[in-house]
PDB file of N, CA and C in Angstrom:
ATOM      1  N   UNK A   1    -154.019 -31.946  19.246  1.00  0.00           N
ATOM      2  CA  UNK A   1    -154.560 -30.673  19.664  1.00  0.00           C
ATOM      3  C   UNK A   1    -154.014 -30.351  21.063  1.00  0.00           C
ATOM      4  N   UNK A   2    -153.300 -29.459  21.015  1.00  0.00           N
ATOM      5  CA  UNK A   2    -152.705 -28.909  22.842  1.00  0.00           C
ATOM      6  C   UNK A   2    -153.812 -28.633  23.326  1.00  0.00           C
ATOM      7  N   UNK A   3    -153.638 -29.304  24.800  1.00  0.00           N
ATOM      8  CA  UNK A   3    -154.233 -28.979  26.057  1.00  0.00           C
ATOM      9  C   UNK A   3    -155.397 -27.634  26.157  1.00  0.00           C
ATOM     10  N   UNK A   4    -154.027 -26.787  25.786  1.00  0.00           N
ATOM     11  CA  UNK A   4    -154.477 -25.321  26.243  1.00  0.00           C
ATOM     12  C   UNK A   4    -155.605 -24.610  25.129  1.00  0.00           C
ATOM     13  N   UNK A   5    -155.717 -25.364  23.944  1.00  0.00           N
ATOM     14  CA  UNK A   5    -157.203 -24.734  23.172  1.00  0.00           C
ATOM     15  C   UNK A   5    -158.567 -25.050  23.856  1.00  0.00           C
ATOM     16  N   UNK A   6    -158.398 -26.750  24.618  1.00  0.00           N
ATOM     17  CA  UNK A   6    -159.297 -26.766  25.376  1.00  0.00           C
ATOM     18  C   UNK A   6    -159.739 -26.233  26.848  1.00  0.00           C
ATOM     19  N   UNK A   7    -158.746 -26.385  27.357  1.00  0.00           N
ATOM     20  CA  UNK A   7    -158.675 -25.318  28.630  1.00  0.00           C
ATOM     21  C   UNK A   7    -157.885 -24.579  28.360  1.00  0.00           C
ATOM     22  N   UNK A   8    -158.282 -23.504  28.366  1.00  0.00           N
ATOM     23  CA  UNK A   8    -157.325 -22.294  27.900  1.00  0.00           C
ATOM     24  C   UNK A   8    -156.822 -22.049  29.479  1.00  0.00           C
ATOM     25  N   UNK A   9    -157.084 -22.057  30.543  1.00  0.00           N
ATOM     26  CA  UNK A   9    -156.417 -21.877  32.018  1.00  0.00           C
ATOM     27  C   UNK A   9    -155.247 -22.804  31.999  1.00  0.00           C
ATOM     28  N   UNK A  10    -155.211 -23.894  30.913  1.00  0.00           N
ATOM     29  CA  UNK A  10    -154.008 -24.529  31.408  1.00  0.00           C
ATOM     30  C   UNK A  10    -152.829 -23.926  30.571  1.00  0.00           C
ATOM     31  N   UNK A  11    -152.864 -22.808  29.923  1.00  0.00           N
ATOM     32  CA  UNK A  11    -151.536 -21.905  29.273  1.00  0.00           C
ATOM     33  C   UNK A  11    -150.918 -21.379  30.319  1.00  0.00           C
ATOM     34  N   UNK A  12    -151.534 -20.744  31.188  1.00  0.00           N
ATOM     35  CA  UNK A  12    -151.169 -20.109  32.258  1.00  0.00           C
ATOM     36  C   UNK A  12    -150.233 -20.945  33.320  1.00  0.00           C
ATOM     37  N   UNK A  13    -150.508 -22.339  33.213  1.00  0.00           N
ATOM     38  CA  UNK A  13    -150.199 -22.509  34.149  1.00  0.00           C
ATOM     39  C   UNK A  13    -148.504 -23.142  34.292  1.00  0.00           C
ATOM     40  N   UNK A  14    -148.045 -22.828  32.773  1.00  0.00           N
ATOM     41  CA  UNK A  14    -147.157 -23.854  32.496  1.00  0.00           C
ATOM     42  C   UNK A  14    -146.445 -24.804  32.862  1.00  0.00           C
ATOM     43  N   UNK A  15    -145.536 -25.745  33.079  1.00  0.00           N
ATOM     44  CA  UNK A  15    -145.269 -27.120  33.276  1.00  0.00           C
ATOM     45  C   UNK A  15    -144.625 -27.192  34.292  1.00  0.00           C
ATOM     46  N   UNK A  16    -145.287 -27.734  35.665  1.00  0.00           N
ATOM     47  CA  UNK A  16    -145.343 -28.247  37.146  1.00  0.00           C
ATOM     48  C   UNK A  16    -145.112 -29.596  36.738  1.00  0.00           C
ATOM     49  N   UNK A  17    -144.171 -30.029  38.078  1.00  0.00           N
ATOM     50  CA  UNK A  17    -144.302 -31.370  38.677  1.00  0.00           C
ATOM     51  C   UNK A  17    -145.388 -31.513  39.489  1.00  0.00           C
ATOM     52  N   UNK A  18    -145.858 -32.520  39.693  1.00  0.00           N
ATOM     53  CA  UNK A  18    -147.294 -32.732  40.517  1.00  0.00           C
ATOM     54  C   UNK A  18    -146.367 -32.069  41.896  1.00  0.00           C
ATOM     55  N   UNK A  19    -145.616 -32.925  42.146  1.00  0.00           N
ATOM     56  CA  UNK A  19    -145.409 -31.763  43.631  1.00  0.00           C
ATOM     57  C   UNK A  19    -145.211 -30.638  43.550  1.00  0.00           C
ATOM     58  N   UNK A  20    -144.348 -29.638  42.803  1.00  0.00           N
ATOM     59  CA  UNK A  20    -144.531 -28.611  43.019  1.00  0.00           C
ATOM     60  C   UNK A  20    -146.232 -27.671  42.612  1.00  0.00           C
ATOM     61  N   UNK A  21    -147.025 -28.484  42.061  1.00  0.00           N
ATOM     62  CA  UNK A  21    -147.888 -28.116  41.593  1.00  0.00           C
ATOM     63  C   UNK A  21    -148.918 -28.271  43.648  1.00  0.00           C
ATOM     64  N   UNK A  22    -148.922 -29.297  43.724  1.00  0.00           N
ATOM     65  CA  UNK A  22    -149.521 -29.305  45.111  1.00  0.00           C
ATOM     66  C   UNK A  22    -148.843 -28.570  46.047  1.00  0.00           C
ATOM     67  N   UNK A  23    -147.511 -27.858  45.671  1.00  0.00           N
ATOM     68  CA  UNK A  23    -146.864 -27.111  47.034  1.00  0.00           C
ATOM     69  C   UNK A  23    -147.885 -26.097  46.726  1.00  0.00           C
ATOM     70  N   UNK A  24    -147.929 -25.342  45.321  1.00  0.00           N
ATOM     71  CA  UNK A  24    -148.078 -23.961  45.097  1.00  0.00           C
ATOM     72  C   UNK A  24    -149.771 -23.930  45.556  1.00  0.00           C
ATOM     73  N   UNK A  25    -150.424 -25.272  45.510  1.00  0.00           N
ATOM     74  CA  UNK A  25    -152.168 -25.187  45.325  1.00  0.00           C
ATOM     75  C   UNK A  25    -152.102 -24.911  47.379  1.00  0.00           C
ATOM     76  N   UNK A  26    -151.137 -26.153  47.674  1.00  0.00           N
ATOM     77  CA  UNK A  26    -151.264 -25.343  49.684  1.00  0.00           C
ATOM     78  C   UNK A  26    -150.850 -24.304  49.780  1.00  0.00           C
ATOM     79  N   UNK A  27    -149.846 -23.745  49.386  1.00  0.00           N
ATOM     80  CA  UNK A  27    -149.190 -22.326  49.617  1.00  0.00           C
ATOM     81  C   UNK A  27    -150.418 -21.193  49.791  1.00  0.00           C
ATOM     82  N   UNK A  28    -151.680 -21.285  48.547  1.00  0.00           N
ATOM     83  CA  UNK A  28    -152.595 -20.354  48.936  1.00  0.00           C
ATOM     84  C   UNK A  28    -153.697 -20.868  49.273  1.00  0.00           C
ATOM     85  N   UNK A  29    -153.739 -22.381  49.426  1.00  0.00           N
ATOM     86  CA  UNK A  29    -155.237 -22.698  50.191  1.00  0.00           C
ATOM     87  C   UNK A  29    -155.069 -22.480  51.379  1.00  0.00           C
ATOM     88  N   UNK A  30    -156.088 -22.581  52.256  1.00  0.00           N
ATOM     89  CA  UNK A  30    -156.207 -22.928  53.511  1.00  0.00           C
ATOM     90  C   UNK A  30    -155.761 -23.996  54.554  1.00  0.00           C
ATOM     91  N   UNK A  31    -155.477 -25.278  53.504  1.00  0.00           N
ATOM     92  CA  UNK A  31    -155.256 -26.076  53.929  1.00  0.00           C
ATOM     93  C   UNK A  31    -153.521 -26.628  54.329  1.00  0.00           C
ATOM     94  N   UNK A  32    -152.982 -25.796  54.116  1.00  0.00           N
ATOM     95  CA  UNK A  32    -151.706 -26.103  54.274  1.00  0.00           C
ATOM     96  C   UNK A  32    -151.016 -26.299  55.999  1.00  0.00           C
ATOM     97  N   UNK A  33    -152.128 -25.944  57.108  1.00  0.00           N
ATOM     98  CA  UNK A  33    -151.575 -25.613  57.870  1.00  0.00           C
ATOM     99  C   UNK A  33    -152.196 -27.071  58.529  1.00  0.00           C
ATOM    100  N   UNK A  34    -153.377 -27.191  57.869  1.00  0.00           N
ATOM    101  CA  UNK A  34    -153.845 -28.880  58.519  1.00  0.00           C
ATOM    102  C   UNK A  34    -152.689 -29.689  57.801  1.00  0.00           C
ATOM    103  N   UNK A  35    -152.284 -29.164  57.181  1.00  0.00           N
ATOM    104  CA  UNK A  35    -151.404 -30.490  56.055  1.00  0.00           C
ATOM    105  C   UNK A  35    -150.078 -30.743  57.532  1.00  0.00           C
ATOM    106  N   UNK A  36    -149.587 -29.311  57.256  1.00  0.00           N
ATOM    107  CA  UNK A  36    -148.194 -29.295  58.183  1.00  0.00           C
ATOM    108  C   UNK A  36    -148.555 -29.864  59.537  1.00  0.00           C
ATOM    109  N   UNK A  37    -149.965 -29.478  60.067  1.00  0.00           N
ATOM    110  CA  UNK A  37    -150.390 -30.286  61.370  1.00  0.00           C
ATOM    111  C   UNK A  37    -150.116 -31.782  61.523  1.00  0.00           C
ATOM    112  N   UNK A  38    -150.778 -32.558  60.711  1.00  0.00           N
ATOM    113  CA  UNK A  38    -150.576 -33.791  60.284  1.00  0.00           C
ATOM    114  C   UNK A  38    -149.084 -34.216  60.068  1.00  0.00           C
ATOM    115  N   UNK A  39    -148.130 -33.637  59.497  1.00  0.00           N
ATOM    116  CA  UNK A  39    -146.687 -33.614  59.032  1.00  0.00           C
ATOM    117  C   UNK A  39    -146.504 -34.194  60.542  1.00  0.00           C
ATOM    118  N   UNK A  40    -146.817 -32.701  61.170  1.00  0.00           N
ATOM    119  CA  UNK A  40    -145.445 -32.637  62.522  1.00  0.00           C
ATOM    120  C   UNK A  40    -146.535 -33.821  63.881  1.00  0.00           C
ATOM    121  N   UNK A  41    -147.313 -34.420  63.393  1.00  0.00           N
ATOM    122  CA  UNK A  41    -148.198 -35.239  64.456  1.00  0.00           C
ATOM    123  C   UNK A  41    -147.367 -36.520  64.193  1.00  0.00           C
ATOM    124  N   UNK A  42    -147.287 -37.067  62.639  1.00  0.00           N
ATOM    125  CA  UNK A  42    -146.312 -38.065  61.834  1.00  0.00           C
ATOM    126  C   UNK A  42    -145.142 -37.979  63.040  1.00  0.00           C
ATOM    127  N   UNK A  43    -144.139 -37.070  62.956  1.00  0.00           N
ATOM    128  CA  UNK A  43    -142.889 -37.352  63.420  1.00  0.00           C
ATOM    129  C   UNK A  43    -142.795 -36.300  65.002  1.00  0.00           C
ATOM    130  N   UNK A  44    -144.072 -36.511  65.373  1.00  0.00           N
ATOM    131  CA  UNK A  44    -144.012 -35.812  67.297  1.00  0.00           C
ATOM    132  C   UNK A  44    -143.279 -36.637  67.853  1.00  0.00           C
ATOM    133  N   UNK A  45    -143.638 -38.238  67.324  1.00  0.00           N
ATOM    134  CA  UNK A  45    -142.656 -38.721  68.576  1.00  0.00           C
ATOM    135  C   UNK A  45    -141.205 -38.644  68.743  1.00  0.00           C
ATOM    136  N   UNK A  46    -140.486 -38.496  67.239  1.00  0.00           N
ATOM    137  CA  UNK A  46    -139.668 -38.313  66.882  1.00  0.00           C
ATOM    138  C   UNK A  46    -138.700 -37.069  67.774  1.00  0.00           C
ATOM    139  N   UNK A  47    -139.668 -35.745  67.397  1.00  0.00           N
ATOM    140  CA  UNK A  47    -138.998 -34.450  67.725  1.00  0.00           C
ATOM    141  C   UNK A  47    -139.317 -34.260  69.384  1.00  0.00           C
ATOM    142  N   UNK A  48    -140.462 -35.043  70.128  1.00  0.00           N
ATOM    143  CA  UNK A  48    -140.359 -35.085  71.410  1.00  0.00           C
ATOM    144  C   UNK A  48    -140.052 -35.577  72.867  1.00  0.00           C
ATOM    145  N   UNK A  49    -140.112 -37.455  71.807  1.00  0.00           N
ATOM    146  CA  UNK A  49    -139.698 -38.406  73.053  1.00  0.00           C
ATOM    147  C   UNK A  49    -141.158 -38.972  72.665  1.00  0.00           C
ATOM    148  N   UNK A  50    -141.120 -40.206  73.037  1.00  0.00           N
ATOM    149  CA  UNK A  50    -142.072 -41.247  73.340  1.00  0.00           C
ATOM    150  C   UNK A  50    -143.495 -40.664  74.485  1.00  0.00           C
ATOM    151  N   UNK A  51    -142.577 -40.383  75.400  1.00  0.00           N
ATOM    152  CA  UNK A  51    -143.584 -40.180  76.766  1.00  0.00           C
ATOM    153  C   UNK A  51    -144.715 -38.774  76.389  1.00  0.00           C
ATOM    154  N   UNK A  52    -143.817 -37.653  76.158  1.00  0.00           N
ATOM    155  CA  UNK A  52    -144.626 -36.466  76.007  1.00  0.00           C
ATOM    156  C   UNK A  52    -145.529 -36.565  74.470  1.00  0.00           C
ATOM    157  N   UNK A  53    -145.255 -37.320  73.661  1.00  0.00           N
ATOM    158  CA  UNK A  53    -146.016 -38.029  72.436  1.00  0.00           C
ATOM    159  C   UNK A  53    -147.205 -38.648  72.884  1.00  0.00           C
ATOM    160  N   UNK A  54    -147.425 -39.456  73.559  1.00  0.00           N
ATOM    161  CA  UNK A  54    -147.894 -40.102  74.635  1.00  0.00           C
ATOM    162  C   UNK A  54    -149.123 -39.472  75.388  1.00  0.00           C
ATOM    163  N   UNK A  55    -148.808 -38.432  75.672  1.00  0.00           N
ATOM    164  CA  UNK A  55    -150.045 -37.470  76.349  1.00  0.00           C
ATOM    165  C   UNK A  55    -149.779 -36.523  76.161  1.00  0.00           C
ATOM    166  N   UNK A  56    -149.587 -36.010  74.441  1.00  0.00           N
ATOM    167  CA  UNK A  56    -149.855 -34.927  74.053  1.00  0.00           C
ATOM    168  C   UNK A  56    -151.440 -35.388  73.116  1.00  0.00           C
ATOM    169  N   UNK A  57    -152.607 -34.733  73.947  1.00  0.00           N
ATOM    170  CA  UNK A  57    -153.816 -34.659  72.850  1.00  0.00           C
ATOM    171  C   UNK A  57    -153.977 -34.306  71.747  1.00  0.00           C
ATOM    172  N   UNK A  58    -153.610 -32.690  71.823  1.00  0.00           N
ATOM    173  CA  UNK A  58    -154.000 -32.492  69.839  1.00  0.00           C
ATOM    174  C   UNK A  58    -152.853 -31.602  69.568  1.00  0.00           C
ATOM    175  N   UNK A  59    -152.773 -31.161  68.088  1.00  0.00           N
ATOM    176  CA  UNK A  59    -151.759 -30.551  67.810  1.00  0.00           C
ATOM    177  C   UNK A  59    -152.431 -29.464  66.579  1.00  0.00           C
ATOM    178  N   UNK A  60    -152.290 -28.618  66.232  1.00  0.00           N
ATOM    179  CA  UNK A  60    -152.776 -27.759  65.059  1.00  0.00           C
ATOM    180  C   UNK A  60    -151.900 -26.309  65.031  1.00  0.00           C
ATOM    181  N   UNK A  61    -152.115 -26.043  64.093  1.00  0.00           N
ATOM    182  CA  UNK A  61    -151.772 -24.608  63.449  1.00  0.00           C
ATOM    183  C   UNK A  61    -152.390 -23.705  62.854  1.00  0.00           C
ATOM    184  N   UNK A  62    -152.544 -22.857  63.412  1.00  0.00           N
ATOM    185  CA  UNK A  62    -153.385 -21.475  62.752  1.00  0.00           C
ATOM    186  C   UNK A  62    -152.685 -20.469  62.646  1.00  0.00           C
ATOM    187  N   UNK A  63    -152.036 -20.120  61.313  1.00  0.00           N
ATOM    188  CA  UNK A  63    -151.523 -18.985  60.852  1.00  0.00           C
ATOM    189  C   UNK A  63    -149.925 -19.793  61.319  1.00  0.00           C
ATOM    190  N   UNK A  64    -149.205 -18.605  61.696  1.00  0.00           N
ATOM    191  CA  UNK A  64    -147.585 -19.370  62.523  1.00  0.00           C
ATOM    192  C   UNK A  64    -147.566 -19.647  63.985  1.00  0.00           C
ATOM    193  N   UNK A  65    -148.901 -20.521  64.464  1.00  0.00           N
ATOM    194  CA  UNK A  65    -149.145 -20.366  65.925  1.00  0.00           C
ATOM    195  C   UNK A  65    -149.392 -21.580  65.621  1.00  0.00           C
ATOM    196  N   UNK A  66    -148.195 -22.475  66.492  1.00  0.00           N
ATOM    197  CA  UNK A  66    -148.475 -24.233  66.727  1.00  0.00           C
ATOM    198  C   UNK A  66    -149.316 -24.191  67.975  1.00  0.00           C
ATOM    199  N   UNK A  67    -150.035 -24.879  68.094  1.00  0.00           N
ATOM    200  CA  UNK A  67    -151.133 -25.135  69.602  1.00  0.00           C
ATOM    201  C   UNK A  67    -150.577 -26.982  69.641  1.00  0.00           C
ATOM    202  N   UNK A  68    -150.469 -26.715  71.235  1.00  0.00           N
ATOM    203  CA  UNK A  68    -150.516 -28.294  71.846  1.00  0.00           C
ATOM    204  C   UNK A  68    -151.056 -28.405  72.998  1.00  0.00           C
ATOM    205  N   UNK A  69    -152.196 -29.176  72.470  1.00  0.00           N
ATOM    206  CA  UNK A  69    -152.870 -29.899  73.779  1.00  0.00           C
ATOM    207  C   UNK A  69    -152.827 -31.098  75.022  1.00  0.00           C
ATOM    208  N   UNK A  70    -152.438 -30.747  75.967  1.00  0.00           N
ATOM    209  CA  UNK A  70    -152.241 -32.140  76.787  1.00  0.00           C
ATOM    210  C   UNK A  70    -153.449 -31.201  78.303  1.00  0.00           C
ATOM    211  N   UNK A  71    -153.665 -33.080  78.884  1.00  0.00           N
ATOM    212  CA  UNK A  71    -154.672 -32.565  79.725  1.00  0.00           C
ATOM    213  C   UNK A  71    -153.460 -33.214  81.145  1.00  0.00           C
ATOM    214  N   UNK A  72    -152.416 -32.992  80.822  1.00  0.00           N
ATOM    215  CA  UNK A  72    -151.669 -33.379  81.948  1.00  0.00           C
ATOM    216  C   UNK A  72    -150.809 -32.620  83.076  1.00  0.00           C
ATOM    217  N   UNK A  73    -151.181 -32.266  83.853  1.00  0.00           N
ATOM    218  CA  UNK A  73    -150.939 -30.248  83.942  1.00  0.00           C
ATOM    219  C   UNK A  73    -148.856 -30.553  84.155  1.00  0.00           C
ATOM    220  N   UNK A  74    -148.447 -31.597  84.903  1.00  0.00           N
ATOM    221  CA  UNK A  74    -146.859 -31.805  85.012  1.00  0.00           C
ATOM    222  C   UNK A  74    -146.100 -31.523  83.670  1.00  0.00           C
ATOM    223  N   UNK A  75    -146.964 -32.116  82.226  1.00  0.00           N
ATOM    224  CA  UNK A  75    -146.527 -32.011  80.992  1.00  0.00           C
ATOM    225  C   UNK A  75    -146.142 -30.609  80.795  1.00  0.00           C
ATOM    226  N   UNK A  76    -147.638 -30.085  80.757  1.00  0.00           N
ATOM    227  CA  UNK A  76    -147.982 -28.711  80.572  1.00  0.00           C
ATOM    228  C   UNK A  76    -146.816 -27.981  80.772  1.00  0.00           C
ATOM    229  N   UNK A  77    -146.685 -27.819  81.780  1.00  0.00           N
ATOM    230  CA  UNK A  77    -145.251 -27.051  82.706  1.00  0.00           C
ATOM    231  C   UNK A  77    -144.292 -26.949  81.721  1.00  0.00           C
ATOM    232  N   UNK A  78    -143.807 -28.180  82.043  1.00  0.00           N
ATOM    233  CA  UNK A  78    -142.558 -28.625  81.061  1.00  0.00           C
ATOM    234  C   UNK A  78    -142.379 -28.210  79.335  1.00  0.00           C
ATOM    235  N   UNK A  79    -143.205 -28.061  79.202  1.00  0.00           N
ATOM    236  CA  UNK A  79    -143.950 -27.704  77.571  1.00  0.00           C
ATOM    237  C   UNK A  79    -143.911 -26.881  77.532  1.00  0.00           C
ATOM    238  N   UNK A  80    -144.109 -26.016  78.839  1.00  0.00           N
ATOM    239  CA  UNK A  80    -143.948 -24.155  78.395  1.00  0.00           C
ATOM    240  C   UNK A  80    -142.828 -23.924  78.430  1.00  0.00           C
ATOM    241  N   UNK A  81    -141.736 -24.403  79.532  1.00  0.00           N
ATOM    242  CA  UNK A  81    -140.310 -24.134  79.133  1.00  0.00           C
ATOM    243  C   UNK A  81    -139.800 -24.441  77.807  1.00  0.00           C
ATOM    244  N   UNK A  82    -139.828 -25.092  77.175  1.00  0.00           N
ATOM    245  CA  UNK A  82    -140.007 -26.052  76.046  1.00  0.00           C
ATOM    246  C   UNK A  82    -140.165 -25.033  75.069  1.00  0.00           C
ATOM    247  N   UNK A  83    -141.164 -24.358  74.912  1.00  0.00           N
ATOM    248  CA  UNK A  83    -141.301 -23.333  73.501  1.00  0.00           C
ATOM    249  C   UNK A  83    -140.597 -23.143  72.847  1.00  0.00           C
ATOM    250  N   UNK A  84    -139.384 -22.674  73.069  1.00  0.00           N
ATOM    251  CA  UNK A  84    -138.849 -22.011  71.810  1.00  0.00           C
ATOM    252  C   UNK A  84    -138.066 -23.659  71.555  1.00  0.00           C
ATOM    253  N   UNK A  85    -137.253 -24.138  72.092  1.00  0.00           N
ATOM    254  CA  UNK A  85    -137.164 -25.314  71.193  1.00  0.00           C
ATOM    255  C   UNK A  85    -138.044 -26.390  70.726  1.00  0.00           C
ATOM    256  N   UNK A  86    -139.177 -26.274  71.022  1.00  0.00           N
ATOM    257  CA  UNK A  86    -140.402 -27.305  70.484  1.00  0.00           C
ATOM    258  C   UNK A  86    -140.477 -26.445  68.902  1.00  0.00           C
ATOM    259  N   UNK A  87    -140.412 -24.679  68.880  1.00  0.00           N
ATOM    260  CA  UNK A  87    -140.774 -24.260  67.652  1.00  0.00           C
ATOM    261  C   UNK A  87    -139.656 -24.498  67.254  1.00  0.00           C
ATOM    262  N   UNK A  88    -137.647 -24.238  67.204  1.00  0.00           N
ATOM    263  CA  UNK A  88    -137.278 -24.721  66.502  1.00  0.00           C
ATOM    264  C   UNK A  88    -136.968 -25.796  66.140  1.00  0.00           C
ATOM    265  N   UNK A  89    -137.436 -27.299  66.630  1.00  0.00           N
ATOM    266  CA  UNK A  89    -137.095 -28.073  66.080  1.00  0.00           C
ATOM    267  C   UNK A  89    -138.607 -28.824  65.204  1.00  0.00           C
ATOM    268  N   UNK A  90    -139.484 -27.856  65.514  1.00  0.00           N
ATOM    269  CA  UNK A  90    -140.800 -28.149  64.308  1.00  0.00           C
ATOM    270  C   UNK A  90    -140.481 -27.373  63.095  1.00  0.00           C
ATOM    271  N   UNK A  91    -139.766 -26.553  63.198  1.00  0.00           N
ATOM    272  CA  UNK A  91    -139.155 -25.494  61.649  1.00  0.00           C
ATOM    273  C   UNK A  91    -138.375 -26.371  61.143  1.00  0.00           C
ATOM    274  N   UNK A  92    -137.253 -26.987  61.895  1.00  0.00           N
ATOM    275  CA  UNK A  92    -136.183 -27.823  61.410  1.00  0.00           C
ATOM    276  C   UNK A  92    -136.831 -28.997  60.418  1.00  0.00           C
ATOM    277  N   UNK A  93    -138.014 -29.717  61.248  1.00  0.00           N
ATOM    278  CA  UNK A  93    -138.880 -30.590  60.522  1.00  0.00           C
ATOM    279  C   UNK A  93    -139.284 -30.693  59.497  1.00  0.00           C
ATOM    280  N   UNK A  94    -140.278 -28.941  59.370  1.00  0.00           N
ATOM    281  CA  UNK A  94    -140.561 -28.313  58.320  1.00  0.00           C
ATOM    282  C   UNK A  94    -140.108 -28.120  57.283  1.00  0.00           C
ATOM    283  N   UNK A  95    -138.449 -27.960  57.560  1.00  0.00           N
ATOM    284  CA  UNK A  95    -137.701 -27.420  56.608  1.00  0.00           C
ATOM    285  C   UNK A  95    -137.830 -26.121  56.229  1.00  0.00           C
ATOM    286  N   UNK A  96    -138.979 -25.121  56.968  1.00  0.00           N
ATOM    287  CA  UNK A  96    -138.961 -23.362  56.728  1.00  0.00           C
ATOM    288  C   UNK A  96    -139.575 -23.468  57.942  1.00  0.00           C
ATOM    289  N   UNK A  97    -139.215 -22.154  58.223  1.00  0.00           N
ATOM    290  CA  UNK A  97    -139.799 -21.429  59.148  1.00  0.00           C
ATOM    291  C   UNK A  97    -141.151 -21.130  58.888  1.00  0.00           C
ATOM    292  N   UNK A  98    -142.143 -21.997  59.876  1.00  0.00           N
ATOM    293  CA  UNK A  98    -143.517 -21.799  59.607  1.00  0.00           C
ATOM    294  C   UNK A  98    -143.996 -21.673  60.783  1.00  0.00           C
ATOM    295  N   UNK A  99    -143.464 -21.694  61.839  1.00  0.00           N
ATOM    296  CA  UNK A  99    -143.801 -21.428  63.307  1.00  0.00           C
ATOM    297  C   UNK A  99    -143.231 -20.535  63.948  1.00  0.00           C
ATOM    298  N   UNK A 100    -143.936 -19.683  64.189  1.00  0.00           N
ATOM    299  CA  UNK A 100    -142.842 -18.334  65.327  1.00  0.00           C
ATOM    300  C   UNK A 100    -143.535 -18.423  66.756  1.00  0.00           C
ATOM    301  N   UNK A 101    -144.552 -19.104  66.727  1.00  0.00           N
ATOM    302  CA  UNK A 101    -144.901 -18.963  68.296  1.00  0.00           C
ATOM    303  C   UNK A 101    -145.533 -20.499  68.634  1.00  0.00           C
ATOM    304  N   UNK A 102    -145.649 -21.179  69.861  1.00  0.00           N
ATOM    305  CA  UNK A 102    -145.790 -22.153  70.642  1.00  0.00           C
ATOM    306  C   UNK A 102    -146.638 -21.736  71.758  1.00  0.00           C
ATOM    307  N   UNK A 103    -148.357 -22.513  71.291  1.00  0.00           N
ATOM    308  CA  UNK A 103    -149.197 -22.300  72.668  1.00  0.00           C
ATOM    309  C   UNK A 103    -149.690 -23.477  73.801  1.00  0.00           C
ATOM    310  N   UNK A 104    -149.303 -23.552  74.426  1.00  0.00           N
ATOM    311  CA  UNK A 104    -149.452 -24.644  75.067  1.00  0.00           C
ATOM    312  C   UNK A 104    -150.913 -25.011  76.115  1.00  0.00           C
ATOM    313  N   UNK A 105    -151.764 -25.591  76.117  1.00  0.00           N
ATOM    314  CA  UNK A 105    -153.184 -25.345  76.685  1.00  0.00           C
ATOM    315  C   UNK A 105    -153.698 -26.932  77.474  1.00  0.00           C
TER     316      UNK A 105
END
């Protein structure tokens, strides 16, 4: 007996790989931007250096707005010059363009 007599929602949905099936379920949840948060926290040290990894506090995304927190005001500085290549080399990460702006706090 196919799938789809019992759930008839699963006709619709026709045949995903589990990953692309979890791209398409973040694409319209909410949660995709904690996901990518987590991603680019994974490989900060990577895309920033050890030190600024180091005493960077938090990191998140809301909408295409990366936020980074450090309570170190010398960092800070440096971090604002920093913007536009902190966002492109978190896109590069990404692999799409999911960041157009860099807030630094």
């Amino acid at each position: 007996m196919p799938a789809s007599r019992n759930f008839p929602y699963l006709a619709f949905m026709g045949e995903y790989s589990l990953g692309d099936a979890l791209k398409k379920f973040l694409d319209k949840s909410h949660l995709k931007g904690a996901v990518q948060a987590l991603q680019i926290e994974d490989v900060w040290e990577q895309i920033m250096g050890k030190t600024i990894a180091r005493y960077t506090d938090k990191i998140r995304i809301h909408g295409q707005t990366l936020y980074i927190e450090t309570s170190v005001a010398p960092l800070r500085q440096e971090l604002l010059y920093q913007k536009d290549n902190i966002r492109d080399r978190v896109n590069e990460t990404l692999g799409e363009t999911v960041i157009k702006e860099v807030v630094i706090k």
